[in-house]
Structures are given as structure tokens and as C-alpha cells.
N, C-alpha and C. Protein backbone atom coordinates (compact mmCIF):
# COMPACT_ATOMS: atom_id res chain seq x y z
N UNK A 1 0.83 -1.20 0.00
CA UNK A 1 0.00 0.00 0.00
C UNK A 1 0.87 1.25 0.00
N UNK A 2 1.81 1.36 0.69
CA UNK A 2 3.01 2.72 0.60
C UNK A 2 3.28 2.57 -0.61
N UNK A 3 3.54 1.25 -1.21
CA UNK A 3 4.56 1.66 -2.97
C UNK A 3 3.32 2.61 -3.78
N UNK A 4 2.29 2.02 -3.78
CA UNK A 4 1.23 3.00 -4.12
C UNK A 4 1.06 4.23 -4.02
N UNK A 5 0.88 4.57 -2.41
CA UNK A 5 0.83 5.97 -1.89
C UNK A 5 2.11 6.93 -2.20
N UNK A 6 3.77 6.43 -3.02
CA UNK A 6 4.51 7.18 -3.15
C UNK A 6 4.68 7.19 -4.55
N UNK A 7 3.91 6.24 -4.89
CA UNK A 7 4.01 6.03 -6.27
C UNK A 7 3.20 7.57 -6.69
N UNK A 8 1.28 7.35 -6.21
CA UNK A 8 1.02 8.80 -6.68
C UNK A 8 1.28 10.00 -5.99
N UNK A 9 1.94 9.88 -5.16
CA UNK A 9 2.85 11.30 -4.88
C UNK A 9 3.70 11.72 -5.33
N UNK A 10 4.55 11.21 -5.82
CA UNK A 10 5.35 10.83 -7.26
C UNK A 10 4.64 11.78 -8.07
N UNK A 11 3.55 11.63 -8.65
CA UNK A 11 3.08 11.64 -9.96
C UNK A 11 2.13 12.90 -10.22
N UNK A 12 2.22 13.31 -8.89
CA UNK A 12 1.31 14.33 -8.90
C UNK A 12 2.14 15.80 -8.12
N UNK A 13 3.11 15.17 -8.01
CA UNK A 13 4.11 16.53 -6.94
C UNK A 13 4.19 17.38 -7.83
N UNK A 14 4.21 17.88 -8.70
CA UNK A 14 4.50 18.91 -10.18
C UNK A 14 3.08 18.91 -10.50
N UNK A 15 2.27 18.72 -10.04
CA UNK A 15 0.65 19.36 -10.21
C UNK A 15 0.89 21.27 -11.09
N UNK A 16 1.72 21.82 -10.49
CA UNK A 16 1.82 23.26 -10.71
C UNK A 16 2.29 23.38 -12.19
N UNK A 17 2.61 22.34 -12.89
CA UNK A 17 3.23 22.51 -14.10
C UNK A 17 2.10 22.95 -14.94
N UNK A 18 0.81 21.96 -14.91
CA UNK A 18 -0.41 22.54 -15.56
C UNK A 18 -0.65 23.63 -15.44
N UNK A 19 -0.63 24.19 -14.07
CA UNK A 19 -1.76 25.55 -13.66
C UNK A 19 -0.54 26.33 -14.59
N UNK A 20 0.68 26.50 -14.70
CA UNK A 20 1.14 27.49 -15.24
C UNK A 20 1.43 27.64 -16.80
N UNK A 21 0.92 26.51 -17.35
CA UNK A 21 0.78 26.39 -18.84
C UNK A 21 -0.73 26.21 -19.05
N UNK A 22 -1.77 26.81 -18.35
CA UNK A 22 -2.96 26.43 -17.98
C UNK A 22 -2.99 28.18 -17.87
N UNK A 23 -2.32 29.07 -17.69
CA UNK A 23 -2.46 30.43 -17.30
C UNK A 23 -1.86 30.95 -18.52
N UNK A 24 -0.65 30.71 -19.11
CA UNK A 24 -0.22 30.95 -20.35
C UNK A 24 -1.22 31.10 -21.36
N UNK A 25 -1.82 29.95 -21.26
CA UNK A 25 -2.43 29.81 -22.39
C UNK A 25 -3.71 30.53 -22.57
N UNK A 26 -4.57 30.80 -20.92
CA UNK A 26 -5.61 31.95 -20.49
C UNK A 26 -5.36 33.37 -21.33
N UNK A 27 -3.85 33.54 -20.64
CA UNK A 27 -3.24 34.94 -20.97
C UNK A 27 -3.10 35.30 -22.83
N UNK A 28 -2.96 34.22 -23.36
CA UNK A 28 -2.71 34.29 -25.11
C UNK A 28 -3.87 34.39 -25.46
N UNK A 29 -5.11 33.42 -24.97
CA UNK A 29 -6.11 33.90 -25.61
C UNK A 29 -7.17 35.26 -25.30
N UNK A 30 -7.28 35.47 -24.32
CA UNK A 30 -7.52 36.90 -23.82
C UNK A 30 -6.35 38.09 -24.87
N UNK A 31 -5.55 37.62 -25.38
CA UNK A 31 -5.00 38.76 -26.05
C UNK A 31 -5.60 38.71 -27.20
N UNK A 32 -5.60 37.65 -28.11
CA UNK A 32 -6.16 37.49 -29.46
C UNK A 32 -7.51 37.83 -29.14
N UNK A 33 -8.54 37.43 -28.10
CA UNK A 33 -9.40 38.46 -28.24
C UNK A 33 -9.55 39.64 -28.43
N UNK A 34 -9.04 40.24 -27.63
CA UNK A 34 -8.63 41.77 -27.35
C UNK A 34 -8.17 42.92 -28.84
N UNK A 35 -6.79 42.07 -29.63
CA UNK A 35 -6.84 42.55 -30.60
C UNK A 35 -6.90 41.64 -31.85
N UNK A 36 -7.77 41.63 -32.50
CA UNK A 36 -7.45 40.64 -33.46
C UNK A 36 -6.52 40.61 -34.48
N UNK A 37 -6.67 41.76 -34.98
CA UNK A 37 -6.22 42.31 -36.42
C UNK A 37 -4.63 42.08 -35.63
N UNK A 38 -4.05 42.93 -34.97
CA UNK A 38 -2.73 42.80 -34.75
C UNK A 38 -2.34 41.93 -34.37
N UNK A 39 -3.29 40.73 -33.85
CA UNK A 39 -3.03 39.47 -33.17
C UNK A 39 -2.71 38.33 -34.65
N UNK A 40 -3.46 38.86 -35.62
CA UNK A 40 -2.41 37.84 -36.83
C UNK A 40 -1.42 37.68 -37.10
N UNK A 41 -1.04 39.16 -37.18
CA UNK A 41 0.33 39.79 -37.57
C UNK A 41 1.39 38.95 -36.97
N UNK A 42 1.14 38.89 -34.99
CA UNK A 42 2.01 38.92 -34.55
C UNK A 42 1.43 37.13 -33.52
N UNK A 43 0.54 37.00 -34.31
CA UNK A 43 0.47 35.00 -33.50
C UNK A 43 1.44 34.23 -33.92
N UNK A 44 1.80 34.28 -35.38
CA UNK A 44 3.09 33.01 -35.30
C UNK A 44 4.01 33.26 -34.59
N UNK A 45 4.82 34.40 -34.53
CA UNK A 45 5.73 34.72 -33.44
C UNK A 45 5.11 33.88 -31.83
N UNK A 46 4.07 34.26 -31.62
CA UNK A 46 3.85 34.30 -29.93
C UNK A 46 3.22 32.76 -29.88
N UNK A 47 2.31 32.10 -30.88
CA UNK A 47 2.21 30.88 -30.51
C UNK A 47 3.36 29.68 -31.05
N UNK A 48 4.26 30.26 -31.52
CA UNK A 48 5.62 29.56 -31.86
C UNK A 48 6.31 29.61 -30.68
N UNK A 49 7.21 30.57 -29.82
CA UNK A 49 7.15 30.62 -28.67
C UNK A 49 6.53 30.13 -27.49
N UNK A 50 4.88 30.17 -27.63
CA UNK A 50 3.98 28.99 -26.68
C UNK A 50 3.65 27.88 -26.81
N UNK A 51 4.37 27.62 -27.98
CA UNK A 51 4.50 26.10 -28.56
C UNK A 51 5.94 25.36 -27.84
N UNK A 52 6.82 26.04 -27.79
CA UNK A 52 8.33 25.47 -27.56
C UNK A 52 8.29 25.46 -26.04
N UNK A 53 7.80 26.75 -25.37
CA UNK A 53 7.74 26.86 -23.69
C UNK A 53 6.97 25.51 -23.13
N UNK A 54 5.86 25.19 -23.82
CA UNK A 54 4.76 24.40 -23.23
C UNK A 54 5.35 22.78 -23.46
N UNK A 55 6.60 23.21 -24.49
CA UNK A 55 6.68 21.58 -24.65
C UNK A 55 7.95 21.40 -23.73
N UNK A 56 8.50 22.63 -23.11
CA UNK A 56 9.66 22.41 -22.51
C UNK A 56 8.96 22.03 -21.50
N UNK A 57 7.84 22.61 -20.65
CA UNK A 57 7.57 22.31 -19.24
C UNK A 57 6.71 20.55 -19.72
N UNK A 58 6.45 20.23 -20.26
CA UNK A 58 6.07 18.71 -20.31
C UNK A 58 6.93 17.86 -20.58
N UNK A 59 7.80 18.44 -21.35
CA UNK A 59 9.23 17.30 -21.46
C UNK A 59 10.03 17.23 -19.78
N UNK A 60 9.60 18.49 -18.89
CA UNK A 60 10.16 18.49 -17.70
C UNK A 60 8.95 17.72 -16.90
N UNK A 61 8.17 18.06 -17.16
CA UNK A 61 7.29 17.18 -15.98
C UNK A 61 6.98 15.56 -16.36
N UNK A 62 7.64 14.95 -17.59
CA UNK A 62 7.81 13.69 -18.01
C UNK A 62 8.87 13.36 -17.16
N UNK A 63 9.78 13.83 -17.46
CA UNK A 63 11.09 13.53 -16.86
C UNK A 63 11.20 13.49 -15.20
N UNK A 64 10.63 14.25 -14.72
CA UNK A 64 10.63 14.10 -13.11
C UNK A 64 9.59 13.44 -12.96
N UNK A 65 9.10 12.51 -13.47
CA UNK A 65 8.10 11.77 -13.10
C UNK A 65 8.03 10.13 -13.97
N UNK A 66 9.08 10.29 -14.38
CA UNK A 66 8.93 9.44 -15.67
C UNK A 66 8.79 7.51 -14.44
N UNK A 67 9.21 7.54 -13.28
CA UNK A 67 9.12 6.28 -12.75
C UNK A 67 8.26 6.31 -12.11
N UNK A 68 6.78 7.24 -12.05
CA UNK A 68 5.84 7.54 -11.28
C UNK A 68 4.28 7.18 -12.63
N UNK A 69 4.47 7.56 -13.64
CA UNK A 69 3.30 7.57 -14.46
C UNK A 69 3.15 6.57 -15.52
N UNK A 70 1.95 5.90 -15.31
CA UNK A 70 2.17 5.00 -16.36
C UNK A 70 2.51 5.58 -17.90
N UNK A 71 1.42 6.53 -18.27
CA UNK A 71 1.91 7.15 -19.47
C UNK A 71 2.75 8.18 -19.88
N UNK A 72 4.40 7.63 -19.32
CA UNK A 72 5.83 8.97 -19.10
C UNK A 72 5.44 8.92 -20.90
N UNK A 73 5.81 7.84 -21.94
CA UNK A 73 5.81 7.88 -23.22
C UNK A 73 5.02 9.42 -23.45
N UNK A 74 3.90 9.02 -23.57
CA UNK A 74 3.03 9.51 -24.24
C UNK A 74 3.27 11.64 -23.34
N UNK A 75 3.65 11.39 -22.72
CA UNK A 75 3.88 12.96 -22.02
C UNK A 75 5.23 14.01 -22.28
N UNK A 76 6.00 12.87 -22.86
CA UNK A 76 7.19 12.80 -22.69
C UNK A 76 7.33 13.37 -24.67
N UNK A 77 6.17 12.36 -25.84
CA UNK A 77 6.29 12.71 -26.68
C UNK A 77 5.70 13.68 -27.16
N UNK A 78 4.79 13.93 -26.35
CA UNK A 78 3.51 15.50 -26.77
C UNK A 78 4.88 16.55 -26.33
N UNK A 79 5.89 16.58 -25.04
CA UNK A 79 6.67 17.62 -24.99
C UNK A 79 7.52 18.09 -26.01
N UNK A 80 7.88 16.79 -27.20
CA UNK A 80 9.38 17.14 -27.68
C UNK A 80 8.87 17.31 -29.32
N UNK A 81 7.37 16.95 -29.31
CA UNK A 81 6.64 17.01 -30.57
C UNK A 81 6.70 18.57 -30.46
N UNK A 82 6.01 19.51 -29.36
CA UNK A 82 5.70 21.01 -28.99
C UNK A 82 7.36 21.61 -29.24
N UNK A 83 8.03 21.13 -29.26
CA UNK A 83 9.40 21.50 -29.02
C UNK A 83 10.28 21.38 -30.44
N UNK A 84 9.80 20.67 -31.05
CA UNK A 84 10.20 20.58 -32.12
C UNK A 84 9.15 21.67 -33.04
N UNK A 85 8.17 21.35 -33.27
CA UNK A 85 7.10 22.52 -33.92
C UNK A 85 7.83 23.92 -33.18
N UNK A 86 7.73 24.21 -32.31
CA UNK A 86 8.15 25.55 -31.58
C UNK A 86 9.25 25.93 -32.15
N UNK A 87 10.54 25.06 -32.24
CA UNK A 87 11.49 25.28 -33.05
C UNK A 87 11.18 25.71 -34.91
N UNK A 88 10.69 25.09 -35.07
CA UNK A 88 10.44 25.26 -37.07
C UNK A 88 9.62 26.23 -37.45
N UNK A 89 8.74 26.69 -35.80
CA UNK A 89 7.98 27.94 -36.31
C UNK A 89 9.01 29.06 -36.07
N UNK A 90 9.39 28.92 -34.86
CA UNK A 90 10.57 30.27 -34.86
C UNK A 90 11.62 30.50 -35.88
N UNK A 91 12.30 29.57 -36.28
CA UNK A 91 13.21 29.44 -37.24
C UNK A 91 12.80 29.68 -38.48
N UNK A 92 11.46 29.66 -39.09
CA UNK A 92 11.07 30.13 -40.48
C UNK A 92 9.72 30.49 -40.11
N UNK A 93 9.78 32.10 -39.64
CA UNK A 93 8.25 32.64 -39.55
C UNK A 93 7.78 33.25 -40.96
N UNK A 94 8.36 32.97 -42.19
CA UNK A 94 7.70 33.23 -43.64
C UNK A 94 6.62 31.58 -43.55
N UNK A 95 7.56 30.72 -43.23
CA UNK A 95 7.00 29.09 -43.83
C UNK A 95 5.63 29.23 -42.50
N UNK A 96 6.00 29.70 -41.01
CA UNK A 96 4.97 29.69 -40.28
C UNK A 96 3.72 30.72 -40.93
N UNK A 97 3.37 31.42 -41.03
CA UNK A 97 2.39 32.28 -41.88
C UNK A 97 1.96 31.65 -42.96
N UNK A 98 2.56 30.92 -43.61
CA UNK A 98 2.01 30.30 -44.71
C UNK A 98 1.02 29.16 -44.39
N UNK A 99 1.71 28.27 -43.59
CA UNK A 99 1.04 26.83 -43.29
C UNK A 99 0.60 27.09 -41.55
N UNK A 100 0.46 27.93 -41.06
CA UNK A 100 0.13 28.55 -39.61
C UNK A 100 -1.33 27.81 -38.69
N UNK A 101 -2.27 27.90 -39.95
CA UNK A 101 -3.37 27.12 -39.15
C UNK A 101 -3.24 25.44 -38.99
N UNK A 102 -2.51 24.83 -40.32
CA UNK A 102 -1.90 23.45 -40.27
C UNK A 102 -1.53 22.88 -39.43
N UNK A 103 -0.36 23.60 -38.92
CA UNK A 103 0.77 23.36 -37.77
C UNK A 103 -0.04 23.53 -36.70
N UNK A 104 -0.52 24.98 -36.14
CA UNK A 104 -1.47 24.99 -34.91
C UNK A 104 -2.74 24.09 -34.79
N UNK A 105 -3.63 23.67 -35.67
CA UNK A 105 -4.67 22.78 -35.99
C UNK A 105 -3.87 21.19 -35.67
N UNK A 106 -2.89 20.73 -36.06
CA UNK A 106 -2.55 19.20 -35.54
C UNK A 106 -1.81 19.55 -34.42
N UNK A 107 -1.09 20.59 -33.76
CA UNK A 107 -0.50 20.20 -32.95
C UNK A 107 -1.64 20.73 -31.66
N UNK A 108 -2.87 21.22 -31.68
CA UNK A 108 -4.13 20.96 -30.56
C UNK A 108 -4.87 19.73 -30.72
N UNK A 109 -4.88 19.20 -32.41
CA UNK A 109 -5.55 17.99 -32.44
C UNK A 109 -4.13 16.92 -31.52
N UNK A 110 -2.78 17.20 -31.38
CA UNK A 110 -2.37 15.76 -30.83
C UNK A 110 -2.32 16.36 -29.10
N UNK A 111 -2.72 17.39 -28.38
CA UNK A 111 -2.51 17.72 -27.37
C UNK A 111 -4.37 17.53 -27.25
N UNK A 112 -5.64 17.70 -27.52
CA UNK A 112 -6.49 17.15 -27.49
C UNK A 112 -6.43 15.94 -26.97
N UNK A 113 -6.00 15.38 -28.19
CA UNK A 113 -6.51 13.40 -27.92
C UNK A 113 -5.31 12.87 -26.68
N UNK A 114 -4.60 13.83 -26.33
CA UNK A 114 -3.47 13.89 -25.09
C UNK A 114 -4.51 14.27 -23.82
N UNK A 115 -5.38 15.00 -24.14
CA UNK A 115 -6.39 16.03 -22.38
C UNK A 115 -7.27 14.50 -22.71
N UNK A 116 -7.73 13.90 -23.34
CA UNK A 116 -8.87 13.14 -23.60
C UNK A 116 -8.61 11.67 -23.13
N UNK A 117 -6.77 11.04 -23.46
CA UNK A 117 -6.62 10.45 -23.03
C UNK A 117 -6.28 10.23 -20.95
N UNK A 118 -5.63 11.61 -20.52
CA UNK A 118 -5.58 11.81 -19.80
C UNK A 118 -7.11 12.26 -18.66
N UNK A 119 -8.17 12.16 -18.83
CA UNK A 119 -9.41 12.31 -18.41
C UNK A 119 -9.79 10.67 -18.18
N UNK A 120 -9.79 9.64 -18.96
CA UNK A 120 -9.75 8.48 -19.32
C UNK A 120 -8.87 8.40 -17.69
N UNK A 121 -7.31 8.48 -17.66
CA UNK A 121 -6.69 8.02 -16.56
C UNK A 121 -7.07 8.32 -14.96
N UNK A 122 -7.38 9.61 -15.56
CA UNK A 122 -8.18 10.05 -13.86
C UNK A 122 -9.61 9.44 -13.49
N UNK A 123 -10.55 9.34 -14.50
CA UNK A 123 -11.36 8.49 -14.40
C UNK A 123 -11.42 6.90 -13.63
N UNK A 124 -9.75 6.60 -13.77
CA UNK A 124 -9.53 4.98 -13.25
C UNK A 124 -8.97 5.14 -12.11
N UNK A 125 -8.39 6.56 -11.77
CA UNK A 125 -7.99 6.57 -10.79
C UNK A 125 -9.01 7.20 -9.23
N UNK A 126 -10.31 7.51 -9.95
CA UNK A 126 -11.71 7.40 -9.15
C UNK A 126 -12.35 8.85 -8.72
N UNK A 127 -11.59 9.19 -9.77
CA UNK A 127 -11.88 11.11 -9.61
C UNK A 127 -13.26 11.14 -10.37
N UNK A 128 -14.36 11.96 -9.55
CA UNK A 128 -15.61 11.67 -10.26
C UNK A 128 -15.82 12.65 -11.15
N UNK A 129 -14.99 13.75 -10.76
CA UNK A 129 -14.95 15.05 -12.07
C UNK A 129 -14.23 14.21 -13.63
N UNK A 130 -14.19 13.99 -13.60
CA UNK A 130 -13.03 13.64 -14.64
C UNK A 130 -13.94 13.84 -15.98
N UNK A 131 -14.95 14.31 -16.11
CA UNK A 131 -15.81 14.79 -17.40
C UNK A 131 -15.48 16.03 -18.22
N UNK A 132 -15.23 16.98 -17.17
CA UNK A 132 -14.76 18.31 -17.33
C UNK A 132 -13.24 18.09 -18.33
N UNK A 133 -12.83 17.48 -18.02
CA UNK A 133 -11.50 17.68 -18.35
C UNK A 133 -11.42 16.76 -19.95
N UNK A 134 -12.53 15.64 -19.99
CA UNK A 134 -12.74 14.39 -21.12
C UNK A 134 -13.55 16.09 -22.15
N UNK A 135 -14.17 16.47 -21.95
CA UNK A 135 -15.06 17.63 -22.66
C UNK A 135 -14.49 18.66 -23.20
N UNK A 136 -13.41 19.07 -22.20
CA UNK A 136 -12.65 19.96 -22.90
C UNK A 136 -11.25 19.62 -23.73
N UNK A 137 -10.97 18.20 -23.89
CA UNK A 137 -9.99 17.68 -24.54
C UNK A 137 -11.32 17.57 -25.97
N UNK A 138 -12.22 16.83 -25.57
CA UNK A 138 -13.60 16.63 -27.24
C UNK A 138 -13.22 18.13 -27.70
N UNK A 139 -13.64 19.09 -26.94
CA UNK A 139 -13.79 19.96 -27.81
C UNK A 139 -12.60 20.95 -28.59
N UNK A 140 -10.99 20.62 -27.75
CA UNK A 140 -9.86 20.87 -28.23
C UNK A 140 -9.78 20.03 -29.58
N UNK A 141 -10.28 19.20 -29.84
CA UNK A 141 -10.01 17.91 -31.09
C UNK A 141 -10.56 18.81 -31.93
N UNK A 142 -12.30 18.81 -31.91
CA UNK A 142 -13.29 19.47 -32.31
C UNK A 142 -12.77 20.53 -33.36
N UNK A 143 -11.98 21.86 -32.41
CA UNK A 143 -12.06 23.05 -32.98
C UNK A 143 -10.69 23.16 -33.79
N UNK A 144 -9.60 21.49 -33.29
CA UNK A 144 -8.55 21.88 -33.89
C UNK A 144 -8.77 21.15 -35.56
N UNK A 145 -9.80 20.32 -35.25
CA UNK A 145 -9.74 20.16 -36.89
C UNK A 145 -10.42 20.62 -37.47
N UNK A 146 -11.25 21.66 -37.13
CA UNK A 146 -11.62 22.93 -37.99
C UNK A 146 -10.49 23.42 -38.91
N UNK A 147 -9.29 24.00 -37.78
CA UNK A 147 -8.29 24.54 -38.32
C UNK A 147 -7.67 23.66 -39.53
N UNK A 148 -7.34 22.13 -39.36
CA UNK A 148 -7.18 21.26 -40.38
C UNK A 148 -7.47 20.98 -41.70
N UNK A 149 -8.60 20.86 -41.88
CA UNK A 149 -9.88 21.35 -42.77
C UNK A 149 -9.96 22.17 -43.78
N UNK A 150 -9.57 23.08 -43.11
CA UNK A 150 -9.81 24.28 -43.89
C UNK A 150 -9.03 25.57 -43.16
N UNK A 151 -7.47 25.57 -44.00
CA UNK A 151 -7.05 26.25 -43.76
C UNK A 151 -6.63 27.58 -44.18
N UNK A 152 -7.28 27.92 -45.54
CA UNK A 152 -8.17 28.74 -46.31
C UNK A 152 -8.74 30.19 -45.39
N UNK A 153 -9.63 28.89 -44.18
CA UNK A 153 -10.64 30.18 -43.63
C UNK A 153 -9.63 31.74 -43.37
N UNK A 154 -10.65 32.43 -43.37
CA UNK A 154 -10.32 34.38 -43.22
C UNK A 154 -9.73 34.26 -41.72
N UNK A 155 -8.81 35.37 -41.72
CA UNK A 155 -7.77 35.64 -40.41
C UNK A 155 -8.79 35.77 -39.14
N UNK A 156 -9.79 37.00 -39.78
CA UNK A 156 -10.45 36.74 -38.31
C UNK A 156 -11.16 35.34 -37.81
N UNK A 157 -11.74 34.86 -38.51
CA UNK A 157 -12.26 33.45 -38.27
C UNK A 157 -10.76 32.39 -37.68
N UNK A 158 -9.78 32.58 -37.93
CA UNK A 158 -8.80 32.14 -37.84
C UNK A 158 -8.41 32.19 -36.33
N UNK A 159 -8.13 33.55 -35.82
CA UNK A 159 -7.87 34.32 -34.67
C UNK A 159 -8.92 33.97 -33.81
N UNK A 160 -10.03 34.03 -34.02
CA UNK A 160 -11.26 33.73 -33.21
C UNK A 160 -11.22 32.65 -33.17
N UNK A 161 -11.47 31.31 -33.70
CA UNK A 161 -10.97 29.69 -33.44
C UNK A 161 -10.13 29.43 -32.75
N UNK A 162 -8.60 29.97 -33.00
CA UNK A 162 -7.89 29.19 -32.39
C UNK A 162 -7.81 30.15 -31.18
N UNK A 163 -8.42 31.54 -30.63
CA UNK A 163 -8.28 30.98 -29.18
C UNK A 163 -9.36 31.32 -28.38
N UNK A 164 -10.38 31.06 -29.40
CA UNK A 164 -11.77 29.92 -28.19
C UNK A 164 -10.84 28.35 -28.43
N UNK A 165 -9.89 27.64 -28.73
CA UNK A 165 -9.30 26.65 -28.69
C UNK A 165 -8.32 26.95 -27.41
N UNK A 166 -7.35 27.70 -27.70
CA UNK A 166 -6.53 28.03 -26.53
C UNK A 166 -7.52 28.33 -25.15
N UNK A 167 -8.38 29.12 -25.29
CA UNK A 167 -9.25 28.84 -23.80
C UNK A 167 -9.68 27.70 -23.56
N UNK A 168 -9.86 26.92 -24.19
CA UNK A 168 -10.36 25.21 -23.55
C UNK A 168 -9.13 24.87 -23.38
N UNK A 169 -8.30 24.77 -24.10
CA UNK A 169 -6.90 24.18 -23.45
C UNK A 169 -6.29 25.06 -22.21
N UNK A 170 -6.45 25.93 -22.06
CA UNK A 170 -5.74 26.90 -20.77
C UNK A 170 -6.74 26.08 -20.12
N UNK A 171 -8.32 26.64 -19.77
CA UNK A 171 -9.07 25.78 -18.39
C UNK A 171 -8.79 24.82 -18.63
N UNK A 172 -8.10 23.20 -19.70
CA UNK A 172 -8.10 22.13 -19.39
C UNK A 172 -7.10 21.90 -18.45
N UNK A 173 -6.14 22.37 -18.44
CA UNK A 173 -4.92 22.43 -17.96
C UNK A 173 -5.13 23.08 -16.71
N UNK A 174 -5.79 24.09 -16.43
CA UNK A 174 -5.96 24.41 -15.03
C UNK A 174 -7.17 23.31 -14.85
N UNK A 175 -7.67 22.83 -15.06
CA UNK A 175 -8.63 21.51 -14.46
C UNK A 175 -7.79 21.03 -14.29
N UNK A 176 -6.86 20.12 -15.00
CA UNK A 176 -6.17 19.00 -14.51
C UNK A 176 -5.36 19.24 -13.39
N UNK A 177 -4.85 20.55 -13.19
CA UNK A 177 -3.51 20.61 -12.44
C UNK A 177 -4.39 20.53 -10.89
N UNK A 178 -5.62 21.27 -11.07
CA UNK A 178 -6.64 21.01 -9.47
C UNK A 178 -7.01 20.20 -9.04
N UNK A 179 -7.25 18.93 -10.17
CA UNK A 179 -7.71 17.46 -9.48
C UNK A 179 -5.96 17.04 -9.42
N UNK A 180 -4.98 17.32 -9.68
CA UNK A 180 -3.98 16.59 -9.77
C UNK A 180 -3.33 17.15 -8.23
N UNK A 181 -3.82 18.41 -8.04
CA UNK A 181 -3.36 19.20 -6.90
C UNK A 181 -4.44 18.13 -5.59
N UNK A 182 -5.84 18.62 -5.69
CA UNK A 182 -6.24 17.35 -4.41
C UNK A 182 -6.22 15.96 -4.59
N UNK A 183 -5.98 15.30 -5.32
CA UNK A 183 -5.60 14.17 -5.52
C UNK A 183 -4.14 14.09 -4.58
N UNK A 184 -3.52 14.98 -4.39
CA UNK A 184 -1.67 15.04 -3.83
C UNK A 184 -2.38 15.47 -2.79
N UNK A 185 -3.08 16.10 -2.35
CA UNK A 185 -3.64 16.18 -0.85
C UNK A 185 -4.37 15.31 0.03
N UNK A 186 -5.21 14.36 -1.22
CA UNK A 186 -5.87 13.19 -0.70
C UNK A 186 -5.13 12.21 -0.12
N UNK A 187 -3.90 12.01 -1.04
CA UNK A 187 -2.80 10.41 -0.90
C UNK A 187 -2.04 11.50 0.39
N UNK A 188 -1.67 12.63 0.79
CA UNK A 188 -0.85 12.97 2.00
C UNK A 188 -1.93 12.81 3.24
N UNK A 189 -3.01 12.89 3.30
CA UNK A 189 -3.86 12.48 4.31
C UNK A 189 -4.16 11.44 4.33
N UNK A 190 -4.09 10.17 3.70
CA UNK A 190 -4.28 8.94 3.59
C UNK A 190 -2.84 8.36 4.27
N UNK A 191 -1.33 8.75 3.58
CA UNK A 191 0.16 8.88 4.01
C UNK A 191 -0.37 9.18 5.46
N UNK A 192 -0.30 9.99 6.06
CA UNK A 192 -0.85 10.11 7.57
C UNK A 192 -1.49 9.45 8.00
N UNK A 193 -2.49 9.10 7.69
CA UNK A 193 -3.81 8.47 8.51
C UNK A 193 -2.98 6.62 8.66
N UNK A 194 -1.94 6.57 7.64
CA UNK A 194 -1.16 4.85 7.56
C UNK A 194 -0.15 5.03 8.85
N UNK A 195 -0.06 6.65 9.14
CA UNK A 195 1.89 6.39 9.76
C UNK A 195 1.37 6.06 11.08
């Protein structure tokens, strides 16, 4: 029963990694609301950048956890996938502008079916919320293969999609990091209630 109880303490001690790529991502889309028109101009720059940051902090929270989670793989490859895209957008922001909704459209469709699979795990692990978080990964899929689709559509339609997308992914990410946060409060009062 302890290998258990340190196992998900383990796995949940970096809970804070979400909330702060969970706030990032709040903060980006509240801007593209705010301005649109200049928010075209200047999104490949800033979600190329929030592409590479977000994959650094998951390639870090794979790694400090990687003997704690069953799915280190799968956390481990959504980080270095974000990290690599982050790289090829910064490095050629002519080629990013061109193919911009492409790149942003699969890389929410593989961080989607990432919140969707991860809702699935909390679900087994007996969290009864775990809908919130399955709903807002559906609807990250949803809006990213809009972008897929049809990448054609007009800038503002563009700007406006992807971040009513980035707001489901910011609250998914602050969902997860709060059940991941009392979940680490549950197993330390349980840790007590054993010693």
C-alpha cells in the first residue's frame, strides 16, 4: 500500500506545471481576443514561442516523473513534438504564416486526444470530475480540426478559433492541475492516517 501511496505522490508533486501552462495559455487567448487584427500579424511569433515553452515544461514534468506515471511515453512525446514545432515555427516565420493554421490545428488535435486520453486516466484513478476535463480535450479535437480542414478560412475566423481553442486548453490544464493538486492532498492524508 506505501509503494502506491509514493508512487502517486510521485506523480502528482508537479501538479503546478499545468496551472502554469494552464495560465499561459488563459493569458494568449484573452490577447487574441482583445486585438485581433494585430493578433495575426504577430500570432506566429507568440504561438511559436507557446508552442516550444509548453513543450519544454512537459518534457520536464515527463522527466521528473517518468518512474511515477504510467503514461511517461506519451507525455514525454507530446513535450518534444511542442518543441520541435516551436522550433520550425521560430526558425522560419515566412513558412509559419504560410502553413500557420496546419501546424497549430494538428499540434491541438495531438494535445487534445493527449487532455482526452488523460481524463480516461483520472477516471480509473476514481476522480468523479473527470468529465470536465474528457469535454474539454472533445472539444480541443473538435475546434482543432476545424483549423485542419480548412485552412483557407479568413484571419479573423482564424484568430477567433484558435483561441476559443486556446481557452479550452488553458481551463483544461488548469482543471487537470486542481484534481492533480487534491488528488496530492488526498494520498498525504491517507500517508498520515497509515503512519
Amino acid at each position: 500500500m506505501s509503494n502506491i501511496i509514493s508512487k502517486v505522490t510521485g506523480t502528482v508533486k508537479n501538479w503546478w506545471v499545468f496551472l502554469i501552462m494552464g495560465v499561459l495559455l488563459l493569458i494568449s487567448a484573452y490577447w487574441m481576443f482583445s486585438t485581433p487584427v494585430e493578433s495575426f500579424v504577430g500570432l506566429a511569433s507568440l504561438f511559436s514561442a507557446l508552442i516550444f515553452v509548453s513543450g519544454l515544461f512537459s518534457v520536464f514534468f515527463a522527466l521528473t516523473n517518468k518512474e511515477d506515471i504510467d503514461n511517461f511515453g506519451l507525455y514525454l512525446a507530446g513535450g518534444v513534438l511542442d518543441v520541435i514545432i516551436g522550433f520550425i515555427l521560430l526558425k522560419y516565420p515566412g513558412l509559419t504564416i504560410v502553413l500557420f493554421s496546419m501546424f497549430i490545428g494538428f499540434w491541438l488535435l495531438f494535445r487534445g486526444f493527449n487532455m482526452i486520453s488523460v481524463a480516461f486516466k483520472i477516471k480509473s484513478a476514481g476522480d468523479e470530475n473527470w468529465g470536465w476535463i474528457l469535454v474539454f480535450g472533445i472539444l480541443i479535437v473538435i475546434f482543432a480540426m476545424m483549423s485542419i480542414i480548412n485552412p483557407l478560412i479568413g484571419a479573423s475566423y482564424l484568430v477567433y478559433t484558435l483561441a476559443f481553442t486556446l481557452l479550452l486548453f488553458g481551463f483544461a490544464n488548469i482543471a487537470l492541475s486542481l484534481r492533480l493538486r487534491r488528488l496530492k492532498s488526498t494520498v498525504k492524508d491517507l500517508k498520515e492516517g497509515l503512519s
